[in-house]
Protein backbone atom coordinates (compact mmCIF):
# COMPACT_ATOMS: atom_id res chain seq x y z
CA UNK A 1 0.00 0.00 0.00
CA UNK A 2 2.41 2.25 0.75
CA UNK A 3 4.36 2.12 -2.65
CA UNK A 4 1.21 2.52 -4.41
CA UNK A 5 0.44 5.28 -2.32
CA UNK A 6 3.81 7.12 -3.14
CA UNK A 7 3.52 5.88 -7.10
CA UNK A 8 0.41 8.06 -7.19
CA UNK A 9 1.85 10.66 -5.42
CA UNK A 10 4.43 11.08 -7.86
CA UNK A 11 1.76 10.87 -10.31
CA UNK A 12 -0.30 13.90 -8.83
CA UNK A 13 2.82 15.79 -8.15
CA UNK A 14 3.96 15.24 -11.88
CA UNK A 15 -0.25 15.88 -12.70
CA UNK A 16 0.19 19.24 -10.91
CA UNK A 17 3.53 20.34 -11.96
CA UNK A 18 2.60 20.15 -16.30
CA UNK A 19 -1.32 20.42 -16.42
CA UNK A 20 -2.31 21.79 -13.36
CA UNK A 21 0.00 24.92 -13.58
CA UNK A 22 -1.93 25.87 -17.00
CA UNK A 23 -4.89 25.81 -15.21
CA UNK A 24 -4.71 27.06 -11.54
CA UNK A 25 -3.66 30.18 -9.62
CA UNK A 26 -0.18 30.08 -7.60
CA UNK A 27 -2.23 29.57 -4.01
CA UNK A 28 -3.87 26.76 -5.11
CA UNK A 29 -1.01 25.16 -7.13
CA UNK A 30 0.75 25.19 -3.48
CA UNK A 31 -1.97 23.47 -1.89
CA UNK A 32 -2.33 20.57 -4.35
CA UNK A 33 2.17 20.48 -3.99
CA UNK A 34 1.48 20.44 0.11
CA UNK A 35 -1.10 17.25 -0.86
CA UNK A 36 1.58 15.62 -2.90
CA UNK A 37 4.13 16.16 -0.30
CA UNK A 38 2.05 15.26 2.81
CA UNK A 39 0.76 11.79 0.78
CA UNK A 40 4.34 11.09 -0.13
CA UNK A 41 6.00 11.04 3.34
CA UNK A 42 2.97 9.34 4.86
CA UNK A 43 3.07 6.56 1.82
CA UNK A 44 7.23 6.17 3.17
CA UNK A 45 5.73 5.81 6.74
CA UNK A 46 3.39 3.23 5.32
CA UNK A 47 6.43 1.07 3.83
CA UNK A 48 8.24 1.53 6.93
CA UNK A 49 5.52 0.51 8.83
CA UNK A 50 4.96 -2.23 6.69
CA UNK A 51 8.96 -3.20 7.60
CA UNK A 52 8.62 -3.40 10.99
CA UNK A 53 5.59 -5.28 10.73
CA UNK A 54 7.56 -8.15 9.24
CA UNK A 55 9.93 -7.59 11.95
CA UNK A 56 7.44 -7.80 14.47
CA UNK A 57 3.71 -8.12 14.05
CA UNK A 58 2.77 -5.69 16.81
CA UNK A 59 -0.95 -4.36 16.75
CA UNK A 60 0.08 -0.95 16.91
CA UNK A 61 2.10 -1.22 13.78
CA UNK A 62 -1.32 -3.11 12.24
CA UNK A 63 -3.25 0.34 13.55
CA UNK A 64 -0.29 2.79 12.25
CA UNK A 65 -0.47 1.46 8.86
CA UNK A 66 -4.40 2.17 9.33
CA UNK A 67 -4.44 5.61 10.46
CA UNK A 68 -1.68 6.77 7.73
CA UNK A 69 -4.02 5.41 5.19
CA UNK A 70 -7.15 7.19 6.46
CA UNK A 71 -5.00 10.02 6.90
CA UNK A 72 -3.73 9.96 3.30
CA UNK A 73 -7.26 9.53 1.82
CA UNK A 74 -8.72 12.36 4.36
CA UNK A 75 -6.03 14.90 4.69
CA UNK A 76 -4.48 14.68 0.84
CA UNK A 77 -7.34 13.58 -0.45
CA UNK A 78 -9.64 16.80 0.76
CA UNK A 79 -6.70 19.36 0.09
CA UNK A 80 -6.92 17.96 -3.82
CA UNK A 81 -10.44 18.54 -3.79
CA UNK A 82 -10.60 21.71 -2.26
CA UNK A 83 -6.89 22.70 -4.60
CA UNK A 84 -8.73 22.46 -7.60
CA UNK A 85 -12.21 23.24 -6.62
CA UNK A 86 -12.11 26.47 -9.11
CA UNK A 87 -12.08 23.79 -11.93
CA UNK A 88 -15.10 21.51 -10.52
CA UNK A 89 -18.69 22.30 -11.54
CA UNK A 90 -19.82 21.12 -8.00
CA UNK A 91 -19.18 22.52 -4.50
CA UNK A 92 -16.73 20.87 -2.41
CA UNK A 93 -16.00 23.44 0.29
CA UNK A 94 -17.95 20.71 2.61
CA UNK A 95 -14.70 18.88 2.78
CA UNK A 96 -12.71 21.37 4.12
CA UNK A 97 -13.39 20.01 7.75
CA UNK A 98 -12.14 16.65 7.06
CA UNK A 99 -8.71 17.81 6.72
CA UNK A 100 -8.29 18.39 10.28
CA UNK A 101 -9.49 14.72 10.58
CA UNK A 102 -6.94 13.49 8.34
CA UNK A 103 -4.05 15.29 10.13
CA UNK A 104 -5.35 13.79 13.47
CA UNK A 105 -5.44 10.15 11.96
CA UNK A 106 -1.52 11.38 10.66
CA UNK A 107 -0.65 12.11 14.56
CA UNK A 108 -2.23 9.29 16.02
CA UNK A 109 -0.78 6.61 13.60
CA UNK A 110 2.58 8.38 14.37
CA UNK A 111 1.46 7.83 17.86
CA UNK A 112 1.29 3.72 17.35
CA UNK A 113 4.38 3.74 15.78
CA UNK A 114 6.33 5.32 18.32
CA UNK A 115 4.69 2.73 20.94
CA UNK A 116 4.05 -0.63 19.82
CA UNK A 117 2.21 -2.90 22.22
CA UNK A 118 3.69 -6.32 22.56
CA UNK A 119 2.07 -8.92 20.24
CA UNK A 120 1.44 -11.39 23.10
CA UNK A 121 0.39 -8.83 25.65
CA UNK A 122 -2.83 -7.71 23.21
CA UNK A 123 -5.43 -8.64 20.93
CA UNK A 124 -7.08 -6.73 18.04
């Protein structure tokens, strides 16, 4: 997941960098970048996370990998949407509160990371 999840980052970044720039304003071309960017170092946390997981199949690494995924979909994924909402014939200005949620679900799978639970000492 999280090489896919950087593949497409690259994609969007490249997607933003040669069409977008034609067609949005400098403010919103640095939103979608701080998308790309924020999806790409979460998608490295997911293959680390991934990495220790072989190590060590800890619960908390299971509920990392979780919460960097939500937060990639929620965070990134509402900052593209709201980047290139000029462009969209609908309103999306509704998902500007779910970035917040996305950044939380960033923190807290940072969180498990930093303390994994021994495997043997809990369930999921």
């Amino acid at each position: 997941m999280g090489a896919i999840a950087a593949a497409i980052a690259v994609i969007l970044g490249a997607f933003g960098a040669h069409k977008l720039k034609e067609l949005l304003d400098e403010n919103a071309l640095a939103t979608w970048e701080t998308a790309c960017r924020y999806q790409f170092y979460h998608a490295l946390a997911l293959v680390l996370t991934g990495i220790l997981f072989t190590q060590k199949s800890s619960p908390s690494y299971r509920w990392a990998m979780r919460f960097f995924l939500a937060g990639i979909f929620l965070f990134s994924g509402s900052i593209y949407l709201l980047s290139i909402r000029s462009l969209l014939d609908v309103n999306v200005l509704w998902v500007g509160p779910v970035t917040p949620l996305g950044g939380l679900c960033f923190i807290v799978g940072w969180i498990f990371l930093a303390f994994p639970k021994n495997p043997e000492k809990t369930s999921v």
